[in-house]
Protein backbone atom coordinates (compact mmCIF):
# COMPACT_ATOMS: atom_id res chain seq x y z
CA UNK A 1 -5.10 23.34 8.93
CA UNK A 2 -5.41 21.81 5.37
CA UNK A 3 -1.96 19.33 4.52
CA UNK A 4 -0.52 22.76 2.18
CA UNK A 5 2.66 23.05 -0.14
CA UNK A 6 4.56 22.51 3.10
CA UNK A 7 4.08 19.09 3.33
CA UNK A 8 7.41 16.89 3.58
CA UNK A 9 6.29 13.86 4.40
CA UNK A 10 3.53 11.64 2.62
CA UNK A 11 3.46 8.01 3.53
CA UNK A 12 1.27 5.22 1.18
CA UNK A 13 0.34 1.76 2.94
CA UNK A 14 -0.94 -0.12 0.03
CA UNK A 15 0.77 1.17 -2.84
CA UNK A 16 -0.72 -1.24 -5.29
CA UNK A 17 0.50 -0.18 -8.83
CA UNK A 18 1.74 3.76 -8.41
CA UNK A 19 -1.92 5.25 -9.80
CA UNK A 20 -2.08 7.02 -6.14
CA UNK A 21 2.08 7.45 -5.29
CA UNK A 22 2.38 9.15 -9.14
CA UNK A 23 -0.90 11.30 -8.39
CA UNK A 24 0.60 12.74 -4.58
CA UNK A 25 3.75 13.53 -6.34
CA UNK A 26 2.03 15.42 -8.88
CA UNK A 27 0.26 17.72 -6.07
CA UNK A 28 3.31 17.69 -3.74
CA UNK A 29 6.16 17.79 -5.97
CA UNK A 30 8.80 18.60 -3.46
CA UNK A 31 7.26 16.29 -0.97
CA UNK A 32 9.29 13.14 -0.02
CA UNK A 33 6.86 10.05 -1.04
CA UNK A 34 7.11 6.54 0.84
CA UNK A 35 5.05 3.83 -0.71
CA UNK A 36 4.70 0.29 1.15
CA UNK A 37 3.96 -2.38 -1.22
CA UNK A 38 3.71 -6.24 -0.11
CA UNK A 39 2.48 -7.87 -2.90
CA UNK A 40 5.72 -8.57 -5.31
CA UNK A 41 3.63 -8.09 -8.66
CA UNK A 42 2.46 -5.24 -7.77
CA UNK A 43 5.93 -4.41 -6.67
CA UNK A 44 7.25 -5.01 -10.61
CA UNK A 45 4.97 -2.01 -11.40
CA UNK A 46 5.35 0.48 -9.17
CA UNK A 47 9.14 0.24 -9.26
CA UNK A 48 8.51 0.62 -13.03
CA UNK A 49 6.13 3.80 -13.22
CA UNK A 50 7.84 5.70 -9.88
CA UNK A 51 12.11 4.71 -11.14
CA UNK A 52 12.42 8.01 -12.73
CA UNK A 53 10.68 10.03 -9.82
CA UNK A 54 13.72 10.86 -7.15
CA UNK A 55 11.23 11.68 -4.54
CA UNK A 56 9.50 8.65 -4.29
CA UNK A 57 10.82 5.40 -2.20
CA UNK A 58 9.04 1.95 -2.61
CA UNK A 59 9.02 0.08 0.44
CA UNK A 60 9.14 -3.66 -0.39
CA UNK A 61 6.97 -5.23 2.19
CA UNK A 62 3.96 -4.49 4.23
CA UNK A 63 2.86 -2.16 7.34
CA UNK A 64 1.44 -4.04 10.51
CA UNK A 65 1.65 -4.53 14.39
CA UNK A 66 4.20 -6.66 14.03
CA UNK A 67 7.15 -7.15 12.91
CA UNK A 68 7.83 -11.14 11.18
CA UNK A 69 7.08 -12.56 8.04
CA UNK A 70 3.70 -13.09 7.28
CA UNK A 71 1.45 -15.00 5.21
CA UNK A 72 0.07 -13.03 2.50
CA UNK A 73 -2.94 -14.02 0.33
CA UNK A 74 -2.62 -13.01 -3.38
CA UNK A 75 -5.77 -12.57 -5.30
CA UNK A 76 -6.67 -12.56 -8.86
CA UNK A 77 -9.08 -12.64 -10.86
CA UNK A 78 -10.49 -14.28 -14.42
CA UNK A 79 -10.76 -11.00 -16.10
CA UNK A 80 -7.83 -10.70 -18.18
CA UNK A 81 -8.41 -6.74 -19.71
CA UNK A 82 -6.65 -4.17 -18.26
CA UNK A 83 -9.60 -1.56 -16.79
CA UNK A 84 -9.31 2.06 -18.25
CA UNK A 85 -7.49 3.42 -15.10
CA UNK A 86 -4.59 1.21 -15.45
CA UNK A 87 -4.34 1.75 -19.23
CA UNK A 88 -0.35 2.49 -18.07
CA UNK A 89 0.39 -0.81 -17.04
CA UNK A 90 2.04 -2.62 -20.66
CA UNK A 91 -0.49 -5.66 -21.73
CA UNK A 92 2.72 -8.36 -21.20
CA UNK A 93 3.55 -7.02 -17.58
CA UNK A 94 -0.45 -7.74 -16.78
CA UNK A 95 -0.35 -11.18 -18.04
CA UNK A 96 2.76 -12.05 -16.74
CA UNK A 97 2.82 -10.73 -13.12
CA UNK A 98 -1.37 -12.13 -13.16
CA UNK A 99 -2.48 -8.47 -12.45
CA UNK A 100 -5.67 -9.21 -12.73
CA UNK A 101 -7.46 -8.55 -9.40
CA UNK A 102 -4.23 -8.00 -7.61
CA UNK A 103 -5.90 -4.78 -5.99
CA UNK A 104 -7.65 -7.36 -3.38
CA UNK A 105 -4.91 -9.60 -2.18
CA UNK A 106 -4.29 -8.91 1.63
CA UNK A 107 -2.94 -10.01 4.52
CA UNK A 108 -6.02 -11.18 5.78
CA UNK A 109 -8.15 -13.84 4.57
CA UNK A 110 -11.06 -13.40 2.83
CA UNK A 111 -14.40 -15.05 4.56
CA UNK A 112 -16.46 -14.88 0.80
CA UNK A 113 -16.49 -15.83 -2.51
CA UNK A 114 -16.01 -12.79 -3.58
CA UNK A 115 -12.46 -12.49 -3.87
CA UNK A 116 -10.83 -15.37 -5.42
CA UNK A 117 -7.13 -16.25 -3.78
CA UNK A 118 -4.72 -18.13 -5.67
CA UNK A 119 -1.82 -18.22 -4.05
CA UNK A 120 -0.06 -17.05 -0.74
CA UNK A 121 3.24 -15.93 -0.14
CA UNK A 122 5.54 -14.99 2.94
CA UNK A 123 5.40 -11.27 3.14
CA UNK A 124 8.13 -9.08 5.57
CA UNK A 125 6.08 -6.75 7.70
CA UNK A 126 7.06 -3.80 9.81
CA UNK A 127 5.31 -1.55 12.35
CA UNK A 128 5.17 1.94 10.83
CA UNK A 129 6.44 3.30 14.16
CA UNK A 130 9.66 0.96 14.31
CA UNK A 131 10.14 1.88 10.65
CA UNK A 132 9.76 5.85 11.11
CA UNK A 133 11.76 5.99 14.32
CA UNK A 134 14.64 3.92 12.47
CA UNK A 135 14.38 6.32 9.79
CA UNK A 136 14.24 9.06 11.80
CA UNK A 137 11.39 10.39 10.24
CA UNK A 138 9.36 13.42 11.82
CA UNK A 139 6.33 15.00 10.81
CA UNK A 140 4.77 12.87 8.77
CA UNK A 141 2.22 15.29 7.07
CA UNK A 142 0.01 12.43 5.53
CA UNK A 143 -0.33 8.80 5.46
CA UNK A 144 -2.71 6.86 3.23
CA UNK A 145 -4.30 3.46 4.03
CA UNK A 146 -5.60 1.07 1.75
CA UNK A 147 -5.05 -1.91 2.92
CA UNK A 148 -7.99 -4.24 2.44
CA UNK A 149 -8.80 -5.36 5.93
CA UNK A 150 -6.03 -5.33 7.57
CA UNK A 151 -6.14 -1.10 8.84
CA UNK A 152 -6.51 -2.12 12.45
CA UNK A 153 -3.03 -3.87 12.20
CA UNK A 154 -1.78 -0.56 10.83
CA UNK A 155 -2.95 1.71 13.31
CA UNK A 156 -1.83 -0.58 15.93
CA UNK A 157 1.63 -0.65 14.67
CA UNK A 158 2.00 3.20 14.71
CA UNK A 159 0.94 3.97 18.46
CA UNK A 160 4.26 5.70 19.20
CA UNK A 161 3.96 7.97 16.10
CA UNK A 162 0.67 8.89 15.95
CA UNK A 163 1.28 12.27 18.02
CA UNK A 164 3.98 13.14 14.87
CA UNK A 165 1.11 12.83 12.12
CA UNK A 166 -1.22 15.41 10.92
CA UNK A 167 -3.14 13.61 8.73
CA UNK A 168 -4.53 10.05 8.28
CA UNK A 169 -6.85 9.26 5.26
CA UNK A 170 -7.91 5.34 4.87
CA UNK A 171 -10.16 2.92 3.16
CA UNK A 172 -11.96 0.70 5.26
CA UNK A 173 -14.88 -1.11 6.04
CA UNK A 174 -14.02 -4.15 3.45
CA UNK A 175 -15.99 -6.82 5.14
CA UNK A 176 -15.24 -9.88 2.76
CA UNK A 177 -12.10 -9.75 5.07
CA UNK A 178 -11.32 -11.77 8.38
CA UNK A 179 -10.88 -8.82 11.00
CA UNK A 180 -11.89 -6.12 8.91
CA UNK A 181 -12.80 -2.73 10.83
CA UNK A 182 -16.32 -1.66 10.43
C-alpha cells in the first residue's frame, strides 16, 4: 500500500534548507512534519521558510546511533550564486550563513577533494528510536534520509522502531564519505 492522504507521520533526516519539508507539506497537508537539521546555517533557513507552517517541527540537531555530541564537518564552497532551486533563500542570508555548498557538510569526513570543509562544529545527535519513543510517536508513515554518508548511523539508531514504519526513502551511496554505504 502506497503512503495515501492518511499519512500522519512524515519524518526528514537531513532537512537542509526546507526545499523538501515545504514540498511534503504541500502533498500531505494535514500530515505532522518532523525535520532534523544539524548544520546551524542551514538551521537559520529552514526555521525561516517552515515558521508560518503549524505542522512542521524543526529538530535542531542530527539523527544517529548514538546519542552525544558529535563532531560535525561543515562544507562550503567558492561559488557564491544562489542555484535556481534555492532562488527562496534572500541573497544576504546566503552570504552571511556561507550557504554555499552547505548541502555536503556531514557528520562524516570526506576522503576527497571533492568537497571542501571549512570548519567543524559540535553537533547534538539522537537515535531516532530514543527520540520517537520519548515522543511517543507511532506510525511513522515515512521517513526521508539524506544524510550524506552517514545513513548506516541512521538506520542503526532506529532498530527498535523500524517495525512502526511503513516507509523509508534515502539517498545513499555518496562515496567521497568515510563509511559511506554502497
Amino acid at each position: 500500500k502506497m503512503i495515501g492522504n492518511d499519512a500522519k507521520v512524515i519524518i526528514e533526516i537531513g532537512g537542509h534548507y526546507g526545499e523538501d519539508t515545504l514540498r511534503f507539506h504541500k502533498y500531505f497537508p494535514d500530515c505532522k512534519i518532523y525535520s532534523f537539521e544539524p548544520d546551524p546555517r542551514n538551521i537559520e533557513i529552514i526555521k525561516k521558510i517552515t515558521s508560518n507552517v503549524e505542522n512542521i517541527e524543526v529538530i535542531e540537531m542530527g539523527v544517529s546511533d548514538i546519542e552525544d555530541t558529535c563532531v560535525f564537518f561543515q562544507s562550503t564552497s567558492s561559488e557564491s550564486k544562489i542555484q535556481k532551486k534555492y532562488s527562496f533563500i534572500d541573497k544576504n542570508d546566503y552570504d552571511k550563513y556561507n550557504l554555499s555548498g552547505s548541502g555536503a557538510s556531514s557528520f562524516c569526513k570526506s576522503i576527497d577533494n571533492s568537497i571542501d570543509v571549512q570548519s567543524q562544529t559540535n553537533v547534538e545527535t539522537t537515535r531516532l528510536d530514543n527520540w520517537a519513543l520519548k515522543r511517543e510517536i507511532g506510525t511513522i508513515d515515512f521517513i526521508w534520509i539524506d544524510v550524506q554518508g552517514h545513513e548506516r548511523n541512521v538506520i542503526n539508531g532506529m532498530s527498535k522502531i523500524l517495525k512502526n514504519v511503513r516507509f523509508i526513502q534515502m539517498e545513499y551511496g555518496e562515496l567521497s564519505y568515510q563509511g559511506a554505504m554502497t
